[in-house]
N, C-alpha and C. Protein backbone atom coordinates (compact mmCIF):
# COMPACT_ATOMS: atom_id res chain seq x y z
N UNK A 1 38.84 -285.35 109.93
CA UNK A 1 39.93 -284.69 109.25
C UNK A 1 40.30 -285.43 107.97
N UNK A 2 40.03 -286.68 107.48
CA UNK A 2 40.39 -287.55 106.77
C UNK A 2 39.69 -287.53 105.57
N UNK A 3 38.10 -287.37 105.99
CA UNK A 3 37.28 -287.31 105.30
C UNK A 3 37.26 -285.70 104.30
N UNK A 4 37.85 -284.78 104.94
CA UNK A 4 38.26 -283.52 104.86
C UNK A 4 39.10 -283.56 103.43
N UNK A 5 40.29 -284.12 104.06
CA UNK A 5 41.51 -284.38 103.03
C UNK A 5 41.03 -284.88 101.91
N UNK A 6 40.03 -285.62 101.95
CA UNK A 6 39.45 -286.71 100.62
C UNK A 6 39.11 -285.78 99.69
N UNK A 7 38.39 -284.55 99.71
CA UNK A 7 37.72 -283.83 99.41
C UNK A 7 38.45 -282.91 98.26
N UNK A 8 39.55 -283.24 99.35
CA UNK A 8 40.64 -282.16 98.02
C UNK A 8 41.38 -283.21 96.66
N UNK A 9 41.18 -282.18 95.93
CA UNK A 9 40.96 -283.36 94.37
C UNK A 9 42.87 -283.73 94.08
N UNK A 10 43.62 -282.86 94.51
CA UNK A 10 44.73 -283.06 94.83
C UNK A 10 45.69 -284.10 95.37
N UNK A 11 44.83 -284.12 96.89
CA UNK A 11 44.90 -285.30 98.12
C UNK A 11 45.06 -286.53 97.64
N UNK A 12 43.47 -286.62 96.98
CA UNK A 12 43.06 -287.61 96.44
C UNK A 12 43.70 -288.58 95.41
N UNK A 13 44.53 -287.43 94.27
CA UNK A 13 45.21 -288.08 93.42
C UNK A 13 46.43 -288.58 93.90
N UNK A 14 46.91 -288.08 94.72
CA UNK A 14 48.06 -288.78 95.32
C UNK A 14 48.25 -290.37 95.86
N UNK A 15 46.96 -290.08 96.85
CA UNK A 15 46.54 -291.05 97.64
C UNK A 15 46.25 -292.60 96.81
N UNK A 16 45.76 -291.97 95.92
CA UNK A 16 45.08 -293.40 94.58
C UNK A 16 46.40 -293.47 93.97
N UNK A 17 47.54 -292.71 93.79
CA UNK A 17 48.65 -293.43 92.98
C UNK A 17 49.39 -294.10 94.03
N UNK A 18 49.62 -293.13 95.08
CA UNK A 18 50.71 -294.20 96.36
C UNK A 18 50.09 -295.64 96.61
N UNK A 19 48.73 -295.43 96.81
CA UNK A 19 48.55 -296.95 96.99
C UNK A 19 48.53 -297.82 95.86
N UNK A 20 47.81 -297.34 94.86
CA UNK A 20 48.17 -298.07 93.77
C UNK A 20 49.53 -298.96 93.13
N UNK A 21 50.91 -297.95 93.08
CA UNK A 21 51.66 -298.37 93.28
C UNK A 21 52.04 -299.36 94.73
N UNK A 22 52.06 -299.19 95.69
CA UNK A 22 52.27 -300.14 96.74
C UNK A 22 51.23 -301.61 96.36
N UNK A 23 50.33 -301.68 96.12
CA UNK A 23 49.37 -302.52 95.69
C UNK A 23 50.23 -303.63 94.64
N UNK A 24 50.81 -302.59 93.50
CA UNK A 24 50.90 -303.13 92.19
C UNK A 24 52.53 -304.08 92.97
N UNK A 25 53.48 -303.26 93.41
CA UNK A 25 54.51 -303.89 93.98
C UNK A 25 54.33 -306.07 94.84
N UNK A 26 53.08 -306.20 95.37
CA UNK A 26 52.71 -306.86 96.21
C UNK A 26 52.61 -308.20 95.11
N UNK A 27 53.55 -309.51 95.25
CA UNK A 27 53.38 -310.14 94.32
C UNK A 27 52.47 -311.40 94.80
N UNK A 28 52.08 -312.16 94.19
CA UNK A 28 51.07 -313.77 94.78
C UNK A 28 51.48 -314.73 93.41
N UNK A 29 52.55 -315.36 93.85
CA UNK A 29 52.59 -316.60 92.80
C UNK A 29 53.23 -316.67 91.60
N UNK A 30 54.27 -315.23 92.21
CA UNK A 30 55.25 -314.54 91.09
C UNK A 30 54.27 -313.65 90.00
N UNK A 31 53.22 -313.27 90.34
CA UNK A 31 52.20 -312.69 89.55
C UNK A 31 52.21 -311.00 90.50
N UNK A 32 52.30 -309.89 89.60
CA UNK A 32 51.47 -308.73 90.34
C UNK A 32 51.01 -308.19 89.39
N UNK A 33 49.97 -307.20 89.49
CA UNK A 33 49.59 -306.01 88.88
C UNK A 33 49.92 -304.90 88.36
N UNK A 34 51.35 -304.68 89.31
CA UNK A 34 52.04 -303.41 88.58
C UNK A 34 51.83 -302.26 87.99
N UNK A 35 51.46 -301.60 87.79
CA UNK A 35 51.07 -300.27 87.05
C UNK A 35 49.72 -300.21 87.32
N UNK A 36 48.55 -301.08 86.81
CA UNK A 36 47.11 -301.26 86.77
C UNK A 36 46.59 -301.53 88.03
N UNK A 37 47.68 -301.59 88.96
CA UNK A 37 46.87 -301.78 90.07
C UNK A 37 45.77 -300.03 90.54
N UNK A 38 46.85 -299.37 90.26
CA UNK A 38 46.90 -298.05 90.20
C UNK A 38 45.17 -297.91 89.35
N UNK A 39 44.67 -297.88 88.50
CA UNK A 39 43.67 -298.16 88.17
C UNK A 39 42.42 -298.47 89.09
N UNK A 40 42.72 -300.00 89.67
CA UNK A 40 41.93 -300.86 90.04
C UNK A 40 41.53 -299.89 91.47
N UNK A 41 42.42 -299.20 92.04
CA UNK A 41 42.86 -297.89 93.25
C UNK A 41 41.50 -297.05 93.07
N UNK A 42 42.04 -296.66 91.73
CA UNK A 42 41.08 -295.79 91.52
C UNK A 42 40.05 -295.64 90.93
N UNK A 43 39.21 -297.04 90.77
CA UNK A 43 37.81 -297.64 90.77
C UNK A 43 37.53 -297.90 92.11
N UNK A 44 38.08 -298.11 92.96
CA UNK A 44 37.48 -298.24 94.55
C UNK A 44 36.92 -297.05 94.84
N UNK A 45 38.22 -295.89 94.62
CA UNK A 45 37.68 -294.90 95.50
C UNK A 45 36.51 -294.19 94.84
N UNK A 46 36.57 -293.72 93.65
CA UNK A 46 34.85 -293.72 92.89
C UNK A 46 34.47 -294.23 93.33
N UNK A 47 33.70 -295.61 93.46
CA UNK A 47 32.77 -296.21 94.32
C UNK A 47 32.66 -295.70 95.51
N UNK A 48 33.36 -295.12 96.58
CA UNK A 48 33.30 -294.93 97.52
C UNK A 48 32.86 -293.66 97.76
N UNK A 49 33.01 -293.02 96.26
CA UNK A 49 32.40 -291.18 96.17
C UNK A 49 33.02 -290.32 96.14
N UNK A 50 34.90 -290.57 96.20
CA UNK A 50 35.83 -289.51 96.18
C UNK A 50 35.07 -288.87 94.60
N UNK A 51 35.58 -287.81 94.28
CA UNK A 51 35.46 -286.98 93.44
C UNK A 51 36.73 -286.42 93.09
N UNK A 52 37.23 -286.68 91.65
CA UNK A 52 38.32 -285.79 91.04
C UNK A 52 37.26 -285.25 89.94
N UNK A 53 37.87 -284.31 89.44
CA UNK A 53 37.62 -283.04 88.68
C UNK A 53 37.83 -284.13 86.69
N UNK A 54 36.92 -283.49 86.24
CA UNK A 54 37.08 -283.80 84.83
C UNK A 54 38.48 -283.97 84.09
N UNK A 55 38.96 -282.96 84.07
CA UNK A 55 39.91 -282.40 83.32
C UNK A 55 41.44 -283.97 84.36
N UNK A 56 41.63 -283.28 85.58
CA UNK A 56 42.33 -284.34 86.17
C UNK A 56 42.23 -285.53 85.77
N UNK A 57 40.81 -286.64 85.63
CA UNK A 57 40.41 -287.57 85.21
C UNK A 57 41.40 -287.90 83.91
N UNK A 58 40.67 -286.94 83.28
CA UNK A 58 41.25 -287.62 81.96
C UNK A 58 42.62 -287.06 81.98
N UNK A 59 43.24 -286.75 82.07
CA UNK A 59 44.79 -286.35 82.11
C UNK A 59 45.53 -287.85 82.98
N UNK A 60 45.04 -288.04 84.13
CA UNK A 60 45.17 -289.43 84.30
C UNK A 60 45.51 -290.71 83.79
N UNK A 61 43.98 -291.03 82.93
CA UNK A 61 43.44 -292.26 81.91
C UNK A 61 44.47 -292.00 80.71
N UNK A 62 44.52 -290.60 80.24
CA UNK A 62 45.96 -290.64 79.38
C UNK A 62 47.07 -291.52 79.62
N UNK A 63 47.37 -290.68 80.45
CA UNK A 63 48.93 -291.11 81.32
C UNK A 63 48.67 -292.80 81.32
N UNK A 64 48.02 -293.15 81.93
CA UNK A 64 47.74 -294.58 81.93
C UNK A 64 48.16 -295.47 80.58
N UNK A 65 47.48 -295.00 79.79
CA UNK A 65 47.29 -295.47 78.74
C UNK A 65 48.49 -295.40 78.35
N UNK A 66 49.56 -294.55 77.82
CA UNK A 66 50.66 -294.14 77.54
C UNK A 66 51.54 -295.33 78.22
N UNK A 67 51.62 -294.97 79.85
CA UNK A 67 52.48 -296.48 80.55
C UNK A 67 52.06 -297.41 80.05
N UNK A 68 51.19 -298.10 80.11
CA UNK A 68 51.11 -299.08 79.65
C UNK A 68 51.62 -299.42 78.50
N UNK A 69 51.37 -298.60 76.94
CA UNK A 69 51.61 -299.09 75.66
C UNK A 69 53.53 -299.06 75.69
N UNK A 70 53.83 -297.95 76.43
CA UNK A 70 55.58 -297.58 76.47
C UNK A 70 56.31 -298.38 77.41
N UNK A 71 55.90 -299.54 78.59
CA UNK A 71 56.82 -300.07 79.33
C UNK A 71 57.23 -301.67 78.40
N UNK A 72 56.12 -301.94 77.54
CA UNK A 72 56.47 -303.33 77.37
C UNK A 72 57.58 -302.48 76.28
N UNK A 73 57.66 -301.75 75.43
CA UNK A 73 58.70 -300.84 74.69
C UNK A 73 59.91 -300.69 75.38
N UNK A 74 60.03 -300.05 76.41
CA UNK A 74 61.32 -300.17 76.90
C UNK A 74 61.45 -301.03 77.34
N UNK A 75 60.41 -302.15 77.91
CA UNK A 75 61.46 -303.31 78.34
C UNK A 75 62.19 -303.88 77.35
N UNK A 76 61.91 -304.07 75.75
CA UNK A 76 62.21 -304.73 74.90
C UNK A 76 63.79 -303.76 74.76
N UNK A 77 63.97 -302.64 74.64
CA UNK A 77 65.07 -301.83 74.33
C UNK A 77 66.10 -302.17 74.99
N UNK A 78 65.53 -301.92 76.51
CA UNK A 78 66.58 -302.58 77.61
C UNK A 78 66.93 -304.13 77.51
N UNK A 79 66.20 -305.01 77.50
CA UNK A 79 66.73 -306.39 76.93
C UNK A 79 67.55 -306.37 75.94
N UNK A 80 67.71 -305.68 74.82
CA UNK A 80 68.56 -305.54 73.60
C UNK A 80 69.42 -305.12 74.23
N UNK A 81 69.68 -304.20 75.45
CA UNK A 81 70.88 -304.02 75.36
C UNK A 81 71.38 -302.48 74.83
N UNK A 82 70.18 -301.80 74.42
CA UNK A 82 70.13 -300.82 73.89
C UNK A 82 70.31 -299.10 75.21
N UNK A 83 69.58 -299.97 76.34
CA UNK A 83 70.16 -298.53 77.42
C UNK A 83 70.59 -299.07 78.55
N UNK A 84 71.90 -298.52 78.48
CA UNK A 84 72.91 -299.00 79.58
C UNK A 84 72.53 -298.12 80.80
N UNK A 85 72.94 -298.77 81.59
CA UNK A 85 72.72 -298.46 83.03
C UNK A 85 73.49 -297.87 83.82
């Protein structure tokens, strides 16, 4: 049934962000991964043969890309002081 679920390109994307995030949360030495763990998620499961769809893919690697360049951005905003809470 598992193997089933994998199949659906849907499932799948879920599955690679929940853990990813849970992954990225997990710290060693005051060090984590955070965001990219999410990534690293979803180079396993390729290797392993899941299959997402083209279009999904890259809509993804976007998004990625985007967090990444925009969190060190708002962190700097929020340190200023600039968005209150």
């Amino acid at each position: 049934m598992f193997l089933e679920l994998l199949q659906s390109p849907y499932f799948s994307i879920f599955l690679i962000v929940a853990l990813g995030f849970m992954l990225g949360r997990i710290k060693i030495c005051g060090l984590s991964l955070d965001v990219s763990a999410v990534i690293f998620i979803a180079l396993f499961f390729g290797h392993l043969g899941v299959f997402i769809p083209k279009s999904l893919g890259n809509f993804g690697l976007v998004l990625f890309i985007f967090i990444m360049i925009i969190n060190p951005v708002l962190a700097q905003v929020e340190k200023k002081g600039a968005v209150e809470k």
